[in-house]
PDB file of N, CA and C in Angstrom:
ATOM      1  N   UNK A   1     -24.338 -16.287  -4.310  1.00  0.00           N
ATOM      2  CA  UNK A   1     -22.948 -16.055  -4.631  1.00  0.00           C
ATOM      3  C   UNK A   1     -22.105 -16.313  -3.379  1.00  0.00           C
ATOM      4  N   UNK A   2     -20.963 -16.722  -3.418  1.00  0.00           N
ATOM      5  CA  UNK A   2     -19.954 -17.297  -2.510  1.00  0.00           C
ATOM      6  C   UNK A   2     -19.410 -16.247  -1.621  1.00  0.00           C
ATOM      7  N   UNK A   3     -19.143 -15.085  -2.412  1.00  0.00           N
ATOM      8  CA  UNK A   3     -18.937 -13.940  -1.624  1.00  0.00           C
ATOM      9  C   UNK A   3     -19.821 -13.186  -1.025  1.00  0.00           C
ATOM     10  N   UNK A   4     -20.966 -12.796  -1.702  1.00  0.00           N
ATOM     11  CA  UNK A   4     -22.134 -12.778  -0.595  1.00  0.00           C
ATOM     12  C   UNK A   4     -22.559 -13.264   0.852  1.00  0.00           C
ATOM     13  N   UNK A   5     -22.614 -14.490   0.572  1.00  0.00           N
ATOM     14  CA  UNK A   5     -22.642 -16.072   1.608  1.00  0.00           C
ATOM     15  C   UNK A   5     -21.603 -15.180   2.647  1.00  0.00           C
ATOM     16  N   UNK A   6     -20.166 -15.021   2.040  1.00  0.00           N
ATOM     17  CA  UNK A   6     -19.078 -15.417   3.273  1.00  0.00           C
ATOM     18  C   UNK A   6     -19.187 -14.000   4.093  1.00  0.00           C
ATOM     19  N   UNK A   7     -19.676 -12.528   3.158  1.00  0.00           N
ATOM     20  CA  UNK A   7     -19.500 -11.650   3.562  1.00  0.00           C
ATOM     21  C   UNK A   7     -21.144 -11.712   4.923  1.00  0.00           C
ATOM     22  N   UNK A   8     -21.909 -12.223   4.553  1.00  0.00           N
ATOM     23  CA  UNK A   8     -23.050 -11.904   5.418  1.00  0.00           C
ATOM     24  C   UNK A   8     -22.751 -12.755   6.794  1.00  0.00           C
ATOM     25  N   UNK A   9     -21.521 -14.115   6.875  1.00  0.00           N
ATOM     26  CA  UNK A   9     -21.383 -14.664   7.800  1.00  0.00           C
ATOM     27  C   UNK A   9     -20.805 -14.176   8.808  1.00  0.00           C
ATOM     28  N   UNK A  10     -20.224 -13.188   7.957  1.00  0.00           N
ATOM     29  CA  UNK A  10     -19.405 -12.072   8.832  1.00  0.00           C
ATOM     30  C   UNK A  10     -19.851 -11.185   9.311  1.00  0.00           C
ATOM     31  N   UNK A  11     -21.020 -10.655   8.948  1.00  0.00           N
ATOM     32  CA  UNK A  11     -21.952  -9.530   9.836  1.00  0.00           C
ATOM     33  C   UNK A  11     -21.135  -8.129   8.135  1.00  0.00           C
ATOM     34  N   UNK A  12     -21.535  -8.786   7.361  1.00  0.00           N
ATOM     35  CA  UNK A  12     -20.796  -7.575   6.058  1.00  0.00           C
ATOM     36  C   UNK A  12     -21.713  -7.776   5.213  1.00  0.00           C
ATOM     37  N   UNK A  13     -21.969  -6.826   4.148  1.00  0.00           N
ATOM     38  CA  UNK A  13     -22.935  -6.778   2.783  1.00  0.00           C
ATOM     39  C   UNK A  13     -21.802  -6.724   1.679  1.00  0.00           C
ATOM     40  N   UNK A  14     -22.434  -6.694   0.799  1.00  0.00           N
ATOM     41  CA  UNK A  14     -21.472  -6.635  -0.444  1.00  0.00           C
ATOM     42  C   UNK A  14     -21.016  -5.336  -0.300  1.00  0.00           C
ATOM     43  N   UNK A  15     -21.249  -3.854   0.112  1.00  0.00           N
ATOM     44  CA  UNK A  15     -21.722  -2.889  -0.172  1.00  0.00           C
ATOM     45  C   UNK A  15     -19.955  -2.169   0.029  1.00  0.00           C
ATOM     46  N   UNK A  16     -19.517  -3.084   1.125  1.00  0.00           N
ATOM     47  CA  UNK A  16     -18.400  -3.665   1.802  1.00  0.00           C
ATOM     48  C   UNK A  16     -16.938  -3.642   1.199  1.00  0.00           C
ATOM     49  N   UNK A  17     -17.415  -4.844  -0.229  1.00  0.00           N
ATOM     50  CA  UNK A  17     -16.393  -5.254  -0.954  1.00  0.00           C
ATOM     51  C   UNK A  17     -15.608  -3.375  -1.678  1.00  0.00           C
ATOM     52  N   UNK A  18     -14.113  -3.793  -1.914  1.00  0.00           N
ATOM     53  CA  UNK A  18     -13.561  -2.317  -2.054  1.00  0.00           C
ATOM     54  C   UNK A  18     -12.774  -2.761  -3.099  1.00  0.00           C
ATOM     55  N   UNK A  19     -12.336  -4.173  -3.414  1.00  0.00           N
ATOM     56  CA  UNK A  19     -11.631  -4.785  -4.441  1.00  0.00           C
ATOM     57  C   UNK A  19     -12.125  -5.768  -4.697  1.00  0.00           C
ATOM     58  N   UNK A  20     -11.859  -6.210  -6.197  1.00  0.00           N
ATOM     59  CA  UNK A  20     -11.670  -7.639  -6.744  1.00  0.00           C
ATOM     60  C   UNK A  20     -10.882  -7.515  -7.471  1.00  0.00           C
ATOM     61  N   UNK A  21     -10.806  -9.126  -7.743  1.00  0.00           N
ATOM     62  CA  UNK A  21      -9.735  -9.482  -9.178  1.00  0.00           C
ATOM     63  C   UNK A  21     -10.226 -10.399  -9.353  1.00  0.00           C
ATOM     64  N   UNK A  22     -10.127 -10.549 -10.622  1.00  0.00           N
ATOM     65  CA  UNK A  22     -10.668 -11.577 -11.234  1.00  0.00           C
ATOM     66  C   UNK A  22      -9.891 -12.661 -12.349  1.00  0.00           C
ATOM     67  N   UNK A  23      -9.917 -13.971 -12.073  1.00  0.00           N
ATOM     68  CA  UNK A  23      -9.137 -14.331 -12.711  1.00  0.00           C
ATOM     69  C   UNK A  23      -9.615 -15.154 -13.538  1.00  0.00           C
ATOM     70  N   UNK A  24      -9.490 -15.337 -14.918  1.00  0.00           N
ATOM     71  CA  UNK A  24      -9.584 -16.039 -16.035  1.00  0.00           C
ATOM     72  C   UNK A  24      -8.801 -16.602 -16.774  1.00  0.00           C
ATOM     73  N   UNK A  25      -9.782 -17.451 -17.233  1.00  0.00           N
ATOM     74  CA  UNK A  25      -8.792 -18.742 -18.354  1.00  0.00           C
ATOM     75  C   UNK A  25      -8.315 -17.983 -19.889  1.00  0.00           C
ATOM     76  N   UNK A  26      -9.361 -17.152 -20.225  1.00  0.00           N
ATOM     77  CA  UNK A  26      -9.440 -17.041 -21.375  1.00  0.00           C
ATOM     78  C   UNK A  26      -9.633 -15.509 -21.122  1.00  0.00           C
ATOM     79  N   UNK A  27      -8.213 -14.599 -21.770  1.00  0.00           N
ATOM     80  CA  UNK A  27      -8.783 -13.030 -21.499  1.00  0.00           C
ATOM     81  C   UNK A  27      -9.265 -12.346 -22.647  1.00  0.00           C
ATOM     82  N   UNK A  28      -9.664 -13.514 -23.609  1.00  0.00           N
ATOM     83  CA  UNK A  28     -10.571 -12.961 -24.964  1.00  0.00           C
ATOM     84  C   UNK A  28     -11.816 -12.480 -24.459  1.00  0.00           C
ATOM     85  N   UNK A  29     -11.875 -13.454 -23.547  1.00  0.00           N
ATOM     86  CA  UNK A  29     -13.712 -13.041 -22.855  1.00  0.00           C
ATOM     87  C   UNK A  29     -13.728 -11.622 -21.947  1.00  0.00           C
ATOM     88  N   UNK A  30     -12.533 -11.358 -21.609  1.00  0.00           N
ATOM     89  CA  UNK A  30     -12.806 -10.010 -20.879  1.00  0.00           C
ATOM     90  C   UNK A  30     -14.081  -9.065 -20.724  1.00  0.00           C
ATOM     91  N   UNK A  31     -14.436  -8.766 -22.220  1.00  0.00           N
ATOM     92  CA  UNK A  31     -16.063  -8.137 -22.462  1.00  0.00           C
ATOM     93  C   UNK A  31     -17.359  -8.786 -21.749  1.00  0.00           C
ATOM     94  N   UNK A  32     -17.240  -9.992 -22.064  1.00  0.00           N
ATOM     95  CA  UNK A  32     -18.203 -10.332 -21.456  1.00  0.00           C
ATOM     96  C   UNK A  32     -18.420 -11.019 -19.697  1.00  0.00           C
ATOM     97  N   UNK A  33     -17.075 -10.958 -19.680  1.00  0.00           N
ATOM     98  CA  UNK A  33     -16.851 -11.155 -17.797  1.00  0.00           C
ATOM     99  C   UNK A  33     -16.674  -9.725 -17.436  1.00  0.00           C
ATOM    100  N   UNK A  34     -16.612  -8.704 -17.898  1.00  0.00           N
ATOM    101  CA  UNK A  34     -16.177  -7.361 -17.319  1.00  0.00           C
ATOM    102  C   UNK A  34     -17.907  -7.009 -17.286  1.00  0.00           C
ATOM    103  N   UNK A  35     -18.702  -7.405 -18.705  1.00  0.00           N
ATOM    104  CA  UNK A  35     -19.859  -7.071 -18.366  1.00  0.00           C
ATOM    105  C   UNK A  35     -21.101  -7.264 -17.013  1.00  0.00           C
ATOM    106  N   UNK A  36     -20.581  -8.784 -17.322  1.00  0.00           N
ATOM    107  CA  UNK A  36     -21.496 -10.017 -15.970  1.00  0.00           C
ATOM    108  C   UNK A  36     -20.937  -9.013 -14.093  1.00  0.00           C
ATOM    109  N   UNK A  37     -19.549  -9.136 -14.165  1.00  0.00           N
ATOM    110  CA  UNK A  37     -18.831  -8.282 -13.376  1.00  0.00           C
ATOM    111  C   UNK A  37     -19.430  -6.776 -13.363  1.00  0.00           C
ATOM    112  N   UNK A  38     -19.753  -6.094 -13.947  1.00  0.00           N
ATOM    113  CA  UNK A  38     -20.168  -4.716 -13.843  1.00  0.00           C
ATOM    114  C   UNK A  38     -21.778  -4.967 -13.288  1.00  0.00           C
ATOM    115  N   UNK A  39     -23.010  -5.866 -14.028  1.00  0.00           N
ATOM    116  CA  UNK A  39     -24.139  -5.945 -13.309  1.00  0.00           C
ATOM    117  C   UNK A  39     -23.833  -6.773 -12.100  1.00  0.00           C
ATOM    118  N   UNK A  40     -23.018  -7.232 -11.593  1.00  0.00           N
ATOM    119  CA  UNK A  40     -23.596  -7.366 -10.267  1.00  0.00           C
ATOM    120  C   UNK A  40     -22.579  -6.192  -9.217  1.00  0.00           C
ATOM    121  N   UNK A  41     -21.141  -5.583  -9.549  1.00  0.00           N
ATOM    122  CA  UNK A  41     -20.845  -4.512  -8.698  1.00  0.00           C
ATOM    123  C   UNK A  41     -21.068  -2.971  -9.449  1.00  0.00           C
ATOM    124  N   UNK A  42     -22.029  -3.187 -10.113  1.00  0.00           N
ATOM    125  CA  UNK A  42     -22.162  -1.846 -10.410  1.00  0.00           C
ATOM    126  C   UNK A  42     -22.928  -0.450  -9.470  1.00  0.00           C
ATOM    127  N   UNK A  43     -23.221  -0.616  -8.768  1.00  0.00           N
ATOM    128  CA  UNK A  43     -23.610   0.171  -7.186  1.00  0.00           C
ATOM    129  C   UNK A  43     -22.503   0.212  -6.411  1.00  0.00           C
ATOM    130  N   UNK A  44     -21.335  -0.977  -6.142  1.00  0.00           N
ATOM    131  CA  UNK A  44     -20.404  -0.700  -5.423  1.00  0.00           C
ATOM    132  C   UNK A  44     -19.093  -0.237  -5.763  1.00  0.00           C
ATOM    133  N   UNK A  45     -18.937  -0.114  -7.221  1.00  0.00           N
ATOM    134  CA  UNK A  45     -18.014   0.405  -8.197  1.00  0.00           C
ATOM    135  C   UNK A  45     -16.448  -0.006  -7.547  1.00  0.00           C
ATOM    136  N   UNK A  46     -16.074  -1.625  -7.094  1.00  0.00           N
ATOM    137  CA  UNK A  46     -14.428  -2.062  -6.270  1.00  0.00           C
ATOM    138  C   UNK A  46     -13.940  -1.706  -7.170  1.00  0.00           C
ATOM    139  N   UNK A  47     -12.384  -1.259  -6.462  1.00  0.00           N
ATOM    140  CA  UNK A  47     -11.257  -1.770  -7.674  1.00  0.00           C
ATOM    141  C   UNK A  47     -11.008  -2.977  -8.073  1.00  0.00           C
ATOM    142  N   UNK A  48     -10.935  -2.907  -9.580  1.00  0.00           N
ATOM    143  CA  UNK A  48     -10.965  -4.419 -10.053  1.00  0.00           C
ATOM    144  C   UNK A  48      -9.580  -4.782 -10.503  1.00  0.00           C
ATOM    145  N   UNK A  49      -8.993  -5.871 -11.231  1.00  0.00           N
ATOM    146  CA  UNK A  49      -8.096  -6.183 -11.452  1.00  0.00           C
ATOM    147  C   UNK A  49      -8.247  -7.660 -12.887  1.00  0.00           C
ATOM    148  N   UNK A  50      -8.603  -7.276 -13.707  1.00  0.00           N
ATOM    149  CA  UNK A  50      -8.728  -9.497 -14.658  1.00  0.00           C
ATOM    150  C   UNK A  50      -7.261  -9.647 -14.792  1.00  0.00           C
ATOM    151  N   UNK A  51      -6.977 -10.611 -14.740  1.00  0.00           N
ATOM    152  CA  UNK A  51      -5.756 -11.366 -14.837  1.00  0.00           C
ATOM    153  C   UNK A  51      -6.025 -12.611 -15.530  1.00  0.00           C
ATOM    154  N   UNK A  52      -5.506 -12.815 -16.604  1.00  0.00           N
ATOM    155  CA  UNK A  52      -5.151 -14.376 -17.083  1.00  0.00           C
ATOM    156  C   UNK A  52      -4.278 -15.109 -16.583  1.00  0.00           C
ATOM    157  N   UNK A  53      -4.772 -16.428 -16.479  1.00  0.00           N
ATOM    158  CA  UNK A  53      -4.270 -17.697 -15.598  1.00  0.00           C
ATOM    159  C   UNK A  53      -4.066 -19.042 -16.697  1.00  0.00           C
ATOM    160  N   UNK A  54      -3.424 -19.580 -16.493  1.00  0.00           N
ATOM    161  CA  UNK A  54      -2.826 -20.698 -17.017  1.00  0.00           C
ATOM    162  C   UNK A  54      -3.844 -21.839 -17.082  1.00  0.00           C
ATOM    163  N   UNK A  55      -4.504 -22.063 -15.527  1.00  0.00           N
ATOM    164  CA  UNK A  55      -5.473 -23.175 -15.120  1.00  0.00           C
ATOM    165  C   UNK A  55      -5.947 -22.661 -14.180  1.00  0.00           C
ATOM    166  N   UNK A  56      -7.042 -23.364 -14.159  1.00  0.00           N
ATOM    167  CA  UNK A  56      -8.227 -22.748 -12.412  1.00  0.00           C
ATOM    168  C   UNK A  56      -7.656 -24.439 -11.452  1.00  0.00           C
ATOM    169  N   UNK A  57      -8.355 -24.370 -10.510  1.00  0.00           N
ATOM    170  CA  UNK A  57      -7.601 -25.762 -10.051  1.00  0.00           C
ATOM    171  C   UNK A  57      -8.883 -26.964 -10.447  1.00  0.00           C
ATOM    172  N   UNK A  58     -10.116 -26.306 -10.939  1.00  0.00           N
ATOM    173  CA  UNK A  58     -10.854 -27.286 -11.184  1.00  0.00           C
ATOM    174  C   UNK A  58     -10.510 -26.913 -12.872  1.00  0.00           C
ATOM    175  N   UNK A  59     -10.106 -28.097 -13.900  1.00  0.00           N
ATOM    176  CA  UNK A  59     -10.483 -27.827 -15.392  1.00  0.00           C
ATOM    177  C   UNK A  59     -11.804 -27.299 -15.975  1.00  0.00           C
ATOM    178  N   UNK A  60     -12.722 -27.379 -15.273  1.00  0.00           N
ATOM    179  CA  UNK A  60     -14.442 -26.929 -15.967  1.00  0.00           C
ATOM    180  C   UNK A  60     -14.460 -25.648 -15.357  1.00  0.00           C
ATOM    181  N   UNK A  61     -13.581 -24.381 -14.616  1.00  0.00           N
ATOM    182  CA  UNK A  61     -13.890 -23.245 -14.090  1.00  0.00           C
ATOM    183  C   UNK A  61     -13.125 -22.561 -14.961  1.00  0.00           C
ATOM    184  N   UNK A  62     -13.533 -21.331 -15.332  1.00  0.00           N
ATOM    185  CA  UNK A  62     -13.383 -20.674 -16.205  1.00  0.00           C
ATOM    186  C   UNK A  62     -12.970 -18.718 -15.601  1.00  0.00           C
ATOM    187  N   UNK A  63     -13.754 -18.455 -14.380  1.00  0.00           N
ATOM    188  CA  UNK A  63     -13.773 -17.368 -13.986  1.00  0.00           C
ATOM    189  C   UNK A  63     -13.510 -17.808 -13.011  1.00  0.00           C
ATOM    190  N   UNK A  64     -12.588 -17.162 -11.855  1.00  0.00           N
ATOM    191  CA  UNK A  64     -12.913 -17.033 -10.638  1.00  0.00           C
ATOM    192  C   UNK A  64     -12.774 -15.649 -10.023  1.00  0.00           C
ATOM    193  N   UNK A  65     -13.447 -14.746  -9.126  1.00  0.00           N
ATOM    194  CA  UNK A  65     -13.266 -14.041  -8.904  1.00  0.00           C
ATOM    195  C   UNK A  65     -12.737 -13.651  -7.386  1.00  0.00           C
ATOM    196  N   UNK A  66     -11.837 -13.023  -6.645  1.00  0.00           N
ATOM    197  CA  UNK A  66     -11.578 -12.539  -4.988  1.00  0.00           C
ATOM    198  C   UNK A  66     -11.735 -11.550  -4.684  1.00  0.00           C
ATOM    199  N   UNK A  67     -12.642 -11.305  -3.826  1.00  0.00           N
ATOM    200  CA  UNK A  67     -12.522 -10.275  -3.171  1.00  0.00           C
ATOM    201  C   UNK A  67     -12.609  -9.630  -1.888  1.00  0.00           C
ATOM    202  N   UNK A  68     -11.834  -8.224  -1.379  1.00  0.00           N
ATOM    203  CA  UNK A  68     -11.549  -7.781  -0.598  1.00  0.00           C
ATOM    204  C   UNK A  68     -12.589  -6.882  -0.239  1.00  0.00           C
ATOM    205  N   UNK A  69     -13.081  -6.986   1.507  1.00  0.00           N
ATOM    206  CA  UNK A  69     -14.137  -6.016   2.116  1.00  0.00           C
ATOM    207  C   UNK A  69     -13.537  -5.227   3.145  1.00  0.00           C
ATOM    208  N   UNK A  70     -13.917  -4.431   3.693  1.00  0.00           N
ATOM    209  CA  UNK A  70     -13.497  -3.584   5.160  1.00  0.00           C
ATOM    210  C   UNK A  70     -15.377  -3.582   5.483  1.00  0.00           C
ATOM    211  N   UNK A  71     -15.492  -4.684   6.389  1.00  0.00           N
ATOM    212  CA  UNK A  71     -16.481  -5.104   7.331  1.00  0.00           C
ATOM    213  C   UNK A  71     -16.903  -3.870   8.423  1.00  0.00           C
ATOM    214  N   UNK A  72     -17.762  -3.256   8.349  1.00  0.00           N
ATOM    215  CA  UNK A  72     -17.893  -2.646   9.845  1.00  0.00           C
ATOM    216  C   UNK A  72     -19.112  -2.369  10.408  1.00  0.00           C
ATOM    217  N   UNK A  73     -19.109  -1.893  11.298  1.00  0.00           N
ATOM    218  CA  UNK A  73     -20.749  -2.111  12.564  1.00  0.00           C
ATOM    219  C   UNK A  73     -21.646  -1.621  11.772  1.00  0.00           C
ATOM    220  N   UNK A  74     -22.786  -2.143  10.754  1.00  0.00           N
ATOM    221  CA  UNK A  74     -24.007  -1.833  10.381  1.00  0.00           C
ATOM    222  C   UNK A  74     -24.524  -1.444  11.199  1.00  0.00           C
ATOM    223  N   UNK A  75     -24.857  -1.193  12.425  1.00  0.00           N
ATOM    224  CA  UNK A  75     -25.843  -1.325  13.300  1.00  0.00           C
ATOM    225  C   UNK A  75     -26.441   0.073  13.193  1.00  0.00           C
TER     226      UNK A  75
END
């Protein structure tokens, strides 16, 4: 996952993330993007946000999701 990737480049885990939003084409699907969305932050319980969007900037993307971490010294 992309956010995974960017958060570990940073010296961060998911564990991290404190928000998302998520944005979609289609907010009929809500159920089943809120679901997909719940198994993978369901341990870190962010505030979330779905929002319907007009267009993604690629036509074949359907979900995209952002999110916000507060990074700090694992050590």
């Amino acid at each position: 996952m992309r956010i995974q990737n960017a958060l570990e480049q940073m010296g961060g885990k998911t564990e991290d993330i404190i928000r998302t939003r998520i944005f979609v084409k289609n907010i009929k699907d809500w159920e089943k993007i809120g679901k997909a969305h719940h198994e993978f932050f369901a341990e870190i319980k962010p505030a979330s946000t779905m929002i319907e969007v007009a267009q993604m900037i690629h036509p074949q993307f359907l979900v995209e999701i952002e999110a916000t971490a507060m990074v700090s010294d694992h050590n």
